[in-house]
Each structure stands twice: as structure tokens, then as C-alpha cells.
PDB file of N, CA and C in Angstrom:
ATOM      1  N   UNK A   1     283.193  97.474 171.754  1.00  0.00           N
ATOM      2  CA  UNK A   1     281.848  97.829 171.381  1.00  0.00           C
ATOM      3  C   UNK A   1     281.102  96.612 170.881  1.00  0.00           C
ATOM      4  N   UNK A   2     280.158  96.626 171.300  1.00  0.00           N
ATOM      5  CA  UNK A   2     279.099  95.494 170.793  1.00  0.00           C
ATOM      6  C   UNK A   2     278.147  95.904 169.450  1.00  0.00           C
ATOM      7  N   UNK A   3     278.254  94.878 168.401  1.00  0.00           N
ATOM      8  CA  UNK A   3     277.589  95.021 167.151  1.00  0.00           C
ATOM      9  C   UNK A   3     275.855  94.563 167.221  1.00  0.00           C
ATOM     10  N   UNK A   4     275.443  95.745 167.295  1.00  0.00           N
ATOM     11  CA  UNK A   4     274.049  95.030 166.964  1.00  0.00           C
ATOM     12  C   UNK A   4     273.728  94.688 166.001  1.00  0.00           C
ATOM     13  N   UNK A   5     272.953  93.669 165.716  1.00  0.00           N
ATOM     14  CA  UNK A   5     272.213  93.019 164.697  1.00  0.00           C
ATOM     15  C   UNK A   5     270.907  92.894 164.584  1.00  0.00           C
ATOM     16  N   UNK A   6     270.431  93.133 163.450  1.00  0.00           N
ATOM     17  CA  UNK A   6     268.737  93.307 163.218  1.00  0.00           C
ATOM     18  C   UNK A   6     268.739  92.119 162.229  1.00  0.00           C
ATOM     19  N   UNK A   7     267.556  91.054 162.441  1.00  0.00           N
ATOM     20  CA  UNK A   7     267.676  90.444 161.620  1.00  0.00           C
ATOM     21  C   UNK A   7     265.466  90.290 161.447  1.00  0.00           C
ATOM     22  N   UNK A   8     266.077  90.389 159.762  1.00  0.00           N
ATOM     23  CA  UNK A   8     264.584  90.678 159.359  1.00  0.00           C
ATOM     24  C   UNK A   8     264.224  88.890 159.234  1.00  0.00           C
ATOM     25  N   UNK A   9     262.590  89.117 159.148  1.00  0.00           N
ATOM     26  CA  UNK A   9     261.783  88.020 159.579  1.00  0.00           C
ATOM     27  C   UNK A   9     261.331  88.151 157.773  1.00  0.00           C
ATOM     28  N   UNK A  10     261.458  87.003 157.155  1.00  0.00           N
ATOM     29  CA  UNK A  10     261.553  86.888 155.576  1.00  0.00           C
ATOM     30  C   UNK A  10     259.559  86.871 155.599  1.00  0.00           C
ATOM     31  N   UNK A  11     258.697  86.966 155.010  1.00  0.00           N
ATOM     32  CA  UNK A  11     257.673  86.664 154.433  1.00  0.00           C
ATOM     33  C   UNK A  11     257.505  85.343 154.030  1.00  0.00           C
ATOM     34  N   UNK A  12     256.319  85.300 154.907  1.00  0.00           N
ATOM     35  CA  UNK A  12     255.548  83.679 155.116  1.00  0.00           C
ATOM     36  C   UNK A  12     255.032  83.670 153.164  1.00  0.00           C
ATOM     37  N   UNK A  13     255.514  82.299 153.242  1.00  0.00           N
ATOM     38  CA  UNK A  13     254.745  82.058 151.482  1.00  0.00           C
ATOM     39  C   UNK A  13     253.044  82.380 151.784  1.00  0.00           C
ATOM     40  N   UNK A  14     252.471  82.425 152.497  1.00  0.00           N
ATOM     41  CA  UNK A  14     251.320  82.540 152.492  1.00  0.00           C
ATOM     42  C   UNK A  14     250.744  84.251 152.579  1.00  0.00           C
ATOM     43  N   UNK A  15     251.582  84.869 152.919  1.00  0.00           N
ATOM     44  CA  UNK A  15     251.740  86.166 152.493  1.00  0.00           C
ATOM     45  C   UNK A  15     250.925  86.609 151.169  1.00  0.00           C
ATOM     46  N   UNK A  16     249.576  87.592 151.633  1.00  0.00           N
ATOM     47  CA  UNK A  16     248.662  87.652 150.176  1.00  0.00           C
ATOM     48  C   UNK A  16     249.176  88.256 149.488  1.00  0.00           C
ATOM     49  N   UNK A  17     250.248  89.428 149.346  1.00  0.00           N
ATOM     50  CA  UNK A  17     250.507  90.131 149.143  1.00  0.00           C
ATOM     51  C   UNK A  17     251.953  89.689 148.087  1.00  0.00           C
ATOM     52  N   UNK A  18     252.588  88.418 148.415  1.00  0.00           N
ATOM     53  CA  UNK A  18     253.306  87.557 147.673  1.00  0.00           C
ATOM     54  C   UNK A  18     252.307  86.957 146.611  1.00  0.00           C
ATOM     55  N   UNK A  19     251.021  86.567 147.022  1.00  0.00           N
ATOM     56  CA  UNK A  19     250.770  84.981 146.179  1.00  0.00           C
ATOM     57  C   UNK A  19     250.914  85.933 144.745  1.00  0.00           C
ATOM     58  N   UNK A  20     250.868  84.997 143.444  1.00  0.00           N
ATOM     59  CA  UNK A  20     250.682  86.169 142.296  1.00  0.00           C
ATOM     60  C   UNK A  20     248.972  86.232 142.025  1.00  0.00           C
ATOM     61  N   UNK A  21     247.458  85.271 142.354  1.00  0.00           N
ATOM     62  CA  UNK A  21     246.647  85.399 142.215  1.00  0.00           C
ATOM     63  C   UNK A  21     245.843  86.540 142.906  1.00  0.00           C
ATOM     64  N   UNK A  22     246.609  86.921 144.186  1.00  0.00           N
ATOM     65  CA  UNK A  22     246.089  88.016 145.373  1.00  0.00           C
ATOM     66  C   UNK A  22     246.144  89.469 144.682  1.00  0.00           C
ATOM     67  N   UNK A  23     244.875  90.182 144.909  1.00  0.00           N
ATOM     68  CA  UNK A  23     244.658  91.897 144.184  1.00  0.00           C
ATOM     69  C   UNK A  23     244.319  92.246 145.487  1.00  0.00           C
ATOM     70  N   UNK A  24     244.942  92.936 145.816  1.00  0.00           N
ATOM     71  CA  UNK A  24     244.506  93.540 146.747  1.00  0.00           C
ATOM     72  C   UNK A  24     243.825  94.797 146.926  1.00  0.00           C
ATOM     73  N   UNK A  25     242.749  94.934 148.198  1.00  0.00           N
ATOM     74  CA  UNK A  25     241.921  96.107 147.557  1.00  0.00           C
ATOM     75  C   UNK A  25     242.302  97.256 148.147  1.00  0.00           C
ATOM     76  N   UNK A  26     242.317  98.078 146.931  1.00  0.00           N
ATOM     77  CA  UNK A  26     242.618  99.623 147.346  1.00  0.00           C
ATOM     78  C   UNK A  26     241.850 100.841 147.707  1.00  0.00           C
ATOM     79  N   UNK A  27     241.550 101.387 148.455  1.00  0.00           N
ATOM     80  CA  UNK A  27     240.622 102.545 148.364  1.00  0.00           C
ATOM     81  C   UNK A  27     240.624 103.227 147.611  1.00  0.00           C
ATOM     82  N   UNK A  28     239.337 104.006 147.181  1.00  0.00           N
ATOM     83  CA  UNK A  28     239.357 104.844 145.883  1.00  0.00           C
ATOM     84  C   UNK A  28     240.272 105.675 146.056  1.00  0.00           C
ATOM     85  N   UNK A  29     240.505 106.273 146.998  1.00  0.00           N
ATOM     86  CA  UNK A  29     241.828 107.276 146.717  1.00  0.00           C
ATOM     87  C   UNK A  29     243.515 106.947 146.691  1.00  0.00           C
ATOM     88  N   UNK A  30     243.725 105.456 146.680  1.00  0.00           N
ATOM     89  CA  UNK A  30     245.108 105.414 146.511  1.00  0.00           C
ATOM     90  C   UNK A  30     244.376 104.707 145.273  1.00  0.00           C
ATOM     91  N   UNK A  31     243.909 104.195 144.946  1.00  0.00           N
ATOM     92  CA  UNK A  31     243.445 103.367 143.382  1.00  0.00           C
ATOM     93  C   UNK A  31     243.819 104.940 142.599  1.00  0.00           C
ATOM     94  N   UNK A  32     243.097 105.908 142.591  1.00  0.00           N
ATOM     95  CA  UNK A  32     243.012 107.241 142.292  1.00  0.00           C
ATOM     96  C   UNK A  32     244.830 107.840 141.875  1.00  0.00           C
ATOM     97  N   UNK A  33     245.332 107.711 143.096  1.00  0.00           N
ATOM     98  CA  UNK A  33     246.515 108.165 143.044  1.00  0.00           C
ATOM     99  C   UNK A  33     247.459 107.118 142.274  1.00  0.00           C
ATOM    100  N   UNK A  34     247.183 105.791 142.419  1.00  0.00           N
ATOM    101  CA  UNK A  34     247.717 104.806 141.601  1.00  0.00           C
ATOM    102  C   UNK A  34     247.745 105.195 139.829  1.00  0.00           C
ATOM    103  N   UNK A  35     246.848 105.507 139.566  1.00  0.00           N
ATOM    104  CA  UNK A  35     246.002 105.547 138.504  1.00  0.00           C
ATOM    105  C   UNK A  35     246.637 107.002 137.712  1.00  0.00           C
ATOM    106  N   UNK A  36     247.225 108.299 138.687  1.00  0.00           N
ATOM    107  CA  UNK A  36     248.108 109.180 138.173  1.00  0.00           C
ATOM    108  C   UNK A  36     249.405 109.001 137.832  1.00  0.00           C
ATOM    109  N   UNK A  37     250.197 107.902 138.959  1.00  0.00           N
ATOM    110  CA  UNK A  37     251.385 107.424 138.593  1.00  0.00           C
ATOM    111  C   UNK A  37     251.695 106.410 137.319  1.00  0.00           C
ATOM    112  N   UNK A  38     250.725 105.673 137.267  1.00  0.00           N
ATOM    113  CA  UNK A  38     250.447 105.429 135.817  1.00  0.00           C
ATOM    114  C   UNK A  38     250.967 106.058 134.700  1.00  0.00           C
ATOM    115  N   UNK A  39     250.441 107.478 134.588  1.00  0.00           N
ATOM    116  CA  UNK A  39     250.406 108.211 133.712  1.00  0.00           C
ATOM    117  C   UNK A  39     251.425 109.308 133.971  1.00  0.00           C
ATOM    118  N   UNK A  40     252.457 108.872 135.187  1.00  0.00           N
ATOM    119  CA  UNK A  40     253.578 109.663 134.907  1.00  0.00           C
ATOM    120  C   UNK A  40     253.590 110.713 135.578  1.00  0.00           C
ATOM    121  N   UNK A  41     252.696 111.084 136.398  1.00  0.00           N
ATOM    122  CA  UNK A  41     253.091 112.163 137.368  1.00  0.00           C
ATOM    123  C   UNK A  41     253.674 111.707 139.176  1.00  0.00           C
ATOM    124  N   UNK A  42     254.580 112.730 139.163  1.00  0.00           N
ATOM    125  CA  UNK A  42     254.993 113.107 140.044  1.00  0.00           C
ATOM    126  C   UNK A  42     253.616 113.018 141.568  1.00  0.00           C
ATOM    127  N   UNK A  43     254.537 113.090 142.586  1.00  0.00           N
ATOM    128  CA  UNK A  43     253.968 113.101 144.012  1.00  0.00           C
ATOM    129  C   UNK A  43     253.263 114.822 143.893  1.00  0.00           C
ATOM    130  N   UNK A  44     253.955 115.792 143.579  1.00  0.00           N
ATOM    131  CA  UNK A  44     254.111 116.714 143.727  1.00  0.00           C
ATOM    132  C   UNK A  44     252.956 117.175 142.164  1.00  0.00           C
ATOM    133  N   UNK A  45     252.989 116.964 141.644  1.00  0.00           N
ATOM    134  CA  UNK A  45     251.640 116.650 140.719  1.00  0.00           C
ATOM    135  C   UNK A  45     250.149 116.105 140.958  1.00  0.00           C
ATOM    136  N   UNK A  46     250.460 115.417 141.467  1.00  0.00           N
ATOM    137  CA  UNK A  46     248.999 114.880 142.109  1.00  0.00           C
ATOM    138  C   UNK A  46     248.523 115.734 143.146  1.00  0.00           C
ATOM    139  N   UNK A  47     249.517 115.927 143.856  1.00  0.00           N
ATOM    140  CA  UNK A  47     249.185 116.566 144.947  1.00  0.00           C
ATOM    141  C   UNK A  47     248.319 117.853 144.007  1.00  0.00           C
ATOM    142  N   UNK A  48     248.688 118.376 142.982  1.00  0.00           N
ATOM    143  CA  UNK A  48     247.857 119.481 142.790  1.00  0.00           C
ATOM    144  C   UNK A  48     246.662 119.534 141.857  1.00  0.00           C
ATOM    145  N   UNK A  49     246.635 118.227 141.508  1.00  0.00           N
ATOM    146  CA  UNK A  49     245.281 118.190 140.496  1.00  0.00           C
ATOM    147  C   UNK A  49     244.499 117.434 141.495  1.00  0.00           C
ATOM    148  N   UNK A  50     244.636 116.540 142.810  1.00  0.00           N
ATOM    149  CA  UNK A  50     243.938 116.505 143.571  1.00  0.00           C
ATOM    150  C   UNK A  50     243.809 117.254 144.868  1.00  0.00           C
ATOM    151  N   UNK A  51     244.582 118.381 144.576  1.00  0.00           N
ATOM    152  CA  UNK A  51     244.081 119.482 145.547  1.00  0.00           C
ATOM    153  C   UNK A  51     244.544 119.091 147.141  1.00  0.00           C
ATOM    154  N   UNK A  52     245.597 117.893 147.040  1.00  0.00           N
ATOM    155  CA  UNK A  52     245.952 117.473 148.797  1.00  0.00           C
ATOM    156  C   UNK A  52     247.467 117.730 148.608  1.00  0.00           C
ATOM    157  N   UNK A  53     247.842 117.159 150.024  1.00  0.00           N
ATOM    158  CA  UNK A  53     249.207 118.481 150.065  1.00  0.00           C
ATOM    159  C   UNK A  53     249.993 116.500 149.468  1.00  0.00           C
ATOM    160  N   UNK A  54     251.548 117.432 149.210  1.00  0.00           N
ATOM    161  CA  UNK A  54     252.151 116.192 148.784  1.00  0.00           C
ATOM    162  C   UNK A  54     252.695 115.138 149.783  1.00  0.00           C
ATOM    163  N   UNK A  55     252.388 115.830 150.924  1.00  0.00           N
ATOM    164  CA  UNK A  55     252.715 114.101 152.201  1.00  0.00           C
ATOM    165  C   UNK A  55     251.804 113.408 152.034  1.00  0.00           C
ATOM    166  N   UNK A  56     250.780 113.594 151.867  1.00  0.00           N
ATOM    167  CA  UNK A  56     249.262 112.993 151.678  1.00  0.00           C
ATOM    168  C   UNK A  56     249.151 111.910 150.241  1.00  0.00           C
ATOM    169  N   UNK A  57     249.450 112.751 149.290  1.00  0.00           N
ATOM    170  CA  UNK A  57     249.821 111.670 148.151  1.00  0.00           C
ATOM    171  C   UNK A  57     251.067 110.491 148.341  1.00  0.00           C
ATOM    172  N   UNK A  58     251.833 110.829 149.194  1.00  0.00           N
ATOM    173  CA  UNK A  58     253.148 109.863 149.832  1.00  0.00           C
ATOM    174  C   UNK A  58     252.356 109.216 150.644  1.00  0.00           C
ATOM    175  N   UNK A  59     251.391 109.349 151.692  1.00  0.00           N
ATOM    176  CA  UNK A  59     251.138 108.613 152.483  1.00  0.00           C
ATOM    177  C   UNK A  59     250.084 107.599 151.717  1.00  0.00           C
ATOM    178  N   UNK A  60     249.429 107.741 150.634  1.00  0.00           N
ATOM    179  CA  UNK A  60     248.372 106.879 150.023  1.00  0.00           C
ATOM    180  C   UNK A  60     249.500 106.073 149.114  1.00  0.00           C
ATOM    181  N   UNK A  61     250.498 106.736 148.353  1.00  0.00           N
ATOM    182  CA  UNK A  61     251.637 105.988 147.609  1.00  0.00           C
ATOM    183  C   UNK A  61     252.266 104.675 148.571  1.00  0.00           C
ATOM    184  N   UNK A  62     252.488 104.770 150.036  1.00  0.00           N
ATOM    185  CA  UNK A  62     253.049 104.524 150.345  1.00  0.00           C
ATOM    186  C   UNK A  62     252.523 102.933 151.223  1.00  0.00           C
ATOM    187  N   UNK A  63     250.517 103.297 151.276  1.00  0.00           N
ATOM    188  CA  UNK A  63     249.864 102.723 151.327  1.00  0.00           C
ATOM    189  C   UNK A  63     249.481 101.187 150.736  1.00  0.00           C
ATOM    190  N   UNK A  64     249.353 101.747 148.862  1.00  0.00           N
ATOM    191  CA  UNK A  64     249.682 101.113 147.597  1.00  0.00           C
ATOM    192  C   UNK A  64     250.847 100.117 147.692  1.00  0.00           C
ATOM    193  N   UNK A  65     251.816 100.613 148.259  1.00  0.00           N
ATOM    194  CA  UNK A  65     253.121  99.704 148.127  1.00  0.00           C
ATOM    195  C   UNK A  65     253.470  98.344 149.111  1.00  0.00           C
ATOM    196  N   UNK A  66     252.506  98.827 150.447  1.00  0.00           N
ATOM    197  CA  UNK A  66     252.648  98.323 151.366  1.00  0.00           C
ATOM    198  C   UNK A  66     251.504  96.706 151.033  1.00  0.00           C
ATOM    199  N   UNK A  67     250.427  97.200 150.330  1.00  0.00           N
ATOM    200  CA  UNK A  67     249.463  96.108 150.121  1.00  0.00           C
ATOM    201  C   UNK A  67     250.260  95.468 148.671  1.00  0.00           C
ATOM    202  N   UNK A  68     250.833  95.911 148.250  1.00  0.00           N
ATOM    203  CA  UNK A  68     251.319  95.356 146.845  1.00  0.00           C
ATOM    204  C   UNK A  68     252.581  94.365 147.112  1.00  0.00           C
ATOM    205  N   UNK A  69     253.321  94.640 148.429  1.00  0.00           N
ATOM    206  CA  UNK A  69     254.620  94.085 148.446  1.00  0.00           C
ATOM    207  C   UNK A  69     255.556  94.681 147.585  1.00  0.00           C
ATOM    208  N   UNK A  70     255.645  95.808 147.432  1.00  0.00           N
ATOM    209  CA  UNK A  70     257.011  96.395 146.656  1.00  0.00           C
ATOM    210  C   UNK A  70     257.152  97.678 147.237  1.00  0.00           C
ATOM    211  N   UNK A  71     258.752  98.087 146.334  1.00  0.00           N
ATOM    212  CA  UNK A  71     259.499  98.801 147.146  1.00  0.00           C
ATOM    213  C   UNK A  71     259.227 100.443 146.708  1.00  0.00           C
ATOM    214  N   UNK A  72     258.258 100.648 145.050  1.00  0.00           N
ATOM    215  CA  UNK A  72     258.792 102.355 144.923  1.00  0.00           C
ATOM    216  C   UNK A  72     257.287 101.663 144.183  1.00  0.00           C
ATOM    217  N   UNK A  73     256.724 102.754 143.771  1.00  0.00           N
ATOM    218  CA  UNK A  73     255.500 103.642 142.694  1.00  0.00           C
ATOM    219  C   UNK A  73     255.944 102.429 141.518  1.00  0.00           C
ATOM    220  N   UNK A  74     256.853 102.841 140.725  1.00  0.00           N
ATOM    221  CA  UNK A  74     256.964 102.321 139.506  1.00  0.00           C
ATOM    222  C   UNK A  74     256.680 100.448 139.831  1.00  0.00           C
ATOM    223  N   UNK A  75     256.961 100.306 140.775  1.00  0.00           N
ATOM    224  CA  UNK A  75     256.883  98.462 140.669  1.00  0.00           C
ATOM    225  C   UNK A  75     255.335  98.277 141.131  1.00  0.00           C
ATOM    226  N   UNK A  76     254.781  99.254 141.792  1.00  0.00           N
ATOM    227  CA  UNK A  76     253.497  99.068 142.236  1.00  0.00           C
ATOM    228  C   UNK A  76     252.482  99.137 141.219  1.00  0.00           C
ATOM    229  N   UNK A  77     252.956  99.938 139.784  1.00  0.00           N
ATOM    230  CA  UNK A  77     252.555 100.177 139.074  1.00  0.00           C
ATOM    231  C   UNK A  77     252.386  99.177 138.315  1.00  0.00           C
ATOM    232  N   UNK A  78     253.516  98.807 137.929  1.00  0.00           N
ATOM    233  CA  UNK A  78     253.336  97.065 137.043  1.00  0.00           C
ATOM    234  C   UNK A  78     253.197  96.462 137.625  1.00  0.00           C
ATOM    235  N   UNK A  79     252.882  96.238 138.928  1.00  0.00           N
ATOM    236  CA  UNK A  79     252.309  95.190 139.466  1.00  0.00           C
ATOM    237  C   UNK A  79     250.258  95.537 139.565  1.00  0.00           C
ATOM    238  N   UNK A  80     250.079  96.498 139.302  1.00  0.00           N
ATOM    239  CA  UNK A  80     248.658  96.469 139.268  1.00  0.00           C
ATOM    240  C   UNK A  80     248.550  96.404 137.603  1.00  0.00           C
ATOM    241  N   UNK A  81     249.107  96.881 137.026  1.00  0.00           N
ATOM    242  CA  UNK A  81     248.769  96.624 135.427  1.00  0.00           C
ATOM    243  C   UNK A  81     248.977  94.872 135.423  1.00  0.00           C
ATOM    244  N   UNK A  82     249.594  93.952 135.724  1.00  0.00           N
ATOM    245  CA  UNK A  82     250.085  92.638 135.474  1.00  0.00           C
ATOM    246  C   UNK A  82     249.074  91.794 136.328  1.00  0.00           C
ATOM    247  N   UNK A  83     248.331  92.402 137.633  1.00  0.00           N
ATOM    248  CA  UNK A  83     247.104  92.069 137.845  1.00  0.00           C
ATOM    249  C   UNK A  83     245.934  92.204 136.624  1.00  0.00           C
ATOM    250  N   UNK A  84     246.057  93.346 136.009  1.00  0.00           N
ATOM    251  CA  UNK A  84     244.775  93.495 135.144  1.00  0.00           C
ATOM    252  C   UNK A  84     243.909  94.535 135.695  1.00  0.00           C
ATOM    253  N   UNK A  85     244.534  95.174 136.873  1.00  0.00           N
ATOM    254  CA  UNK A  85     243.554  96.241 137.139  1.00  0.00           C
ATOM    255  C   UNK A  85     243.433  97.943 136.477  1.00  0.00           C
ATOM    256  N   UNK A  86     242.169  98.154 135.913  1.00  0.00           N
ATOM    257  CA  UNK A  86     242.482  99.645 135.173  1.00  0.00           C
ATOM    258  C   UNK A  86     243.180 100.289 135.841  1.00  0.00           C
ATOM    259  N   UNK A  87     243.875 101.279 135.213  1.00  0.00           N
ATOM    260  CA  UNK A  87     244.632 102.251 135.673  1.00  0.00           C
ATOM    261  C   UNK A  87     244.440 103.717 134.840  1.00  0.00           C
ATOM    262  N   UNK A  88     244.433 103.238 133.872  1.00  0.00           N
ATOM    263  CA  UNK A  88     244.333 104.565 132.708  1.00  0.00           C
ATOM    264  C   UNK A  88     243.122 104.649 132.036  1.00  0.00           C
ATOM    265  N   UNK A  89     242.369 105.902 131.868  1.00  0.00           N
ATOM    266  CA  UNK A  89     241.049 106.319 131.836  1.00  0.00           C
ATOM    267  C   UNK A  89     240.680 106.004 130.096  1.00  0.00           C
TER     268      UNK A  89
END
């Protein structure tokens, strides 16, 4: 049997999403949803105080993470607080 191999392509230093000066901009509604995880709720929480189903809050979570360069909610989180961007009302 033959072993395949995947080999990932590392991130260019120029990567905005690496530099530490780069904020990247969020739409009001994952800023929004950012801004609940903050404060500790759940996917499944948001989903109901903003009235959208909970794939929808995953897909804007998932959004957030992708412009942030990290891997879950919680790192996306300190990484927009360590930018300086509001989060909590």
C-alpha cells in the first residue's frame, strides 16, 4: 500500500492575519457574534438571542477565526481584546 502524504504550505510572514499590527475587518454580524462569545455564551445561545439558527452562528464564528488566524472562539477572542477592539457593551 502506498502512504499518502499531505503536506501543508506554512504561512507567508506577510500573512495579515499573522502580522501583530493587522485588525482585521469584521462585519457587523460576526463583530456582533464575537462580542457574545466574549461574554460567554455558547453557539447555541446566540443563536437564540439573535434569533438565527446555530449553523449560522458557527458559520460567522468560523468566519472570525479564519480572518484572525486561530484555531477556536476563545483565541479569537483574546486576540480581538489584545488588538483593542470593543467587545463588551
Amino acid at each position: 500500500m502506498k502512504k499518502c502524504s499531505f503536506s501543508r504550505r506554512p504561512l507567508s510572514p506577510d500573512t495579515p492575519s499573522t502580522s501583530p499590527d493587522f485588525i482585521p475587518s469584521l462585519t457587523p454580524k460576526e463583530h456582533e457574534v464575537l462580542s457574545w462569545c466574549a461574554q460567554g455564551k455558547t453557539s447555541a445561545e446566540v443563536a437564540l438571542i439573535l434569533n438565527r439558527s446555530e449553523t449560522t452562528i458557527n458559520f460567522h464564528i468560523a468566519n472570525v477565526r479564519m480572518k484572525f488566524g486561530v484555531t477556536s472562539r476563545h483565541a479569537a477572542v483574546i486576540k480581538a481584546i489584545k488588538l483593542g477592539m470593543p467587545l463588551l457593551p
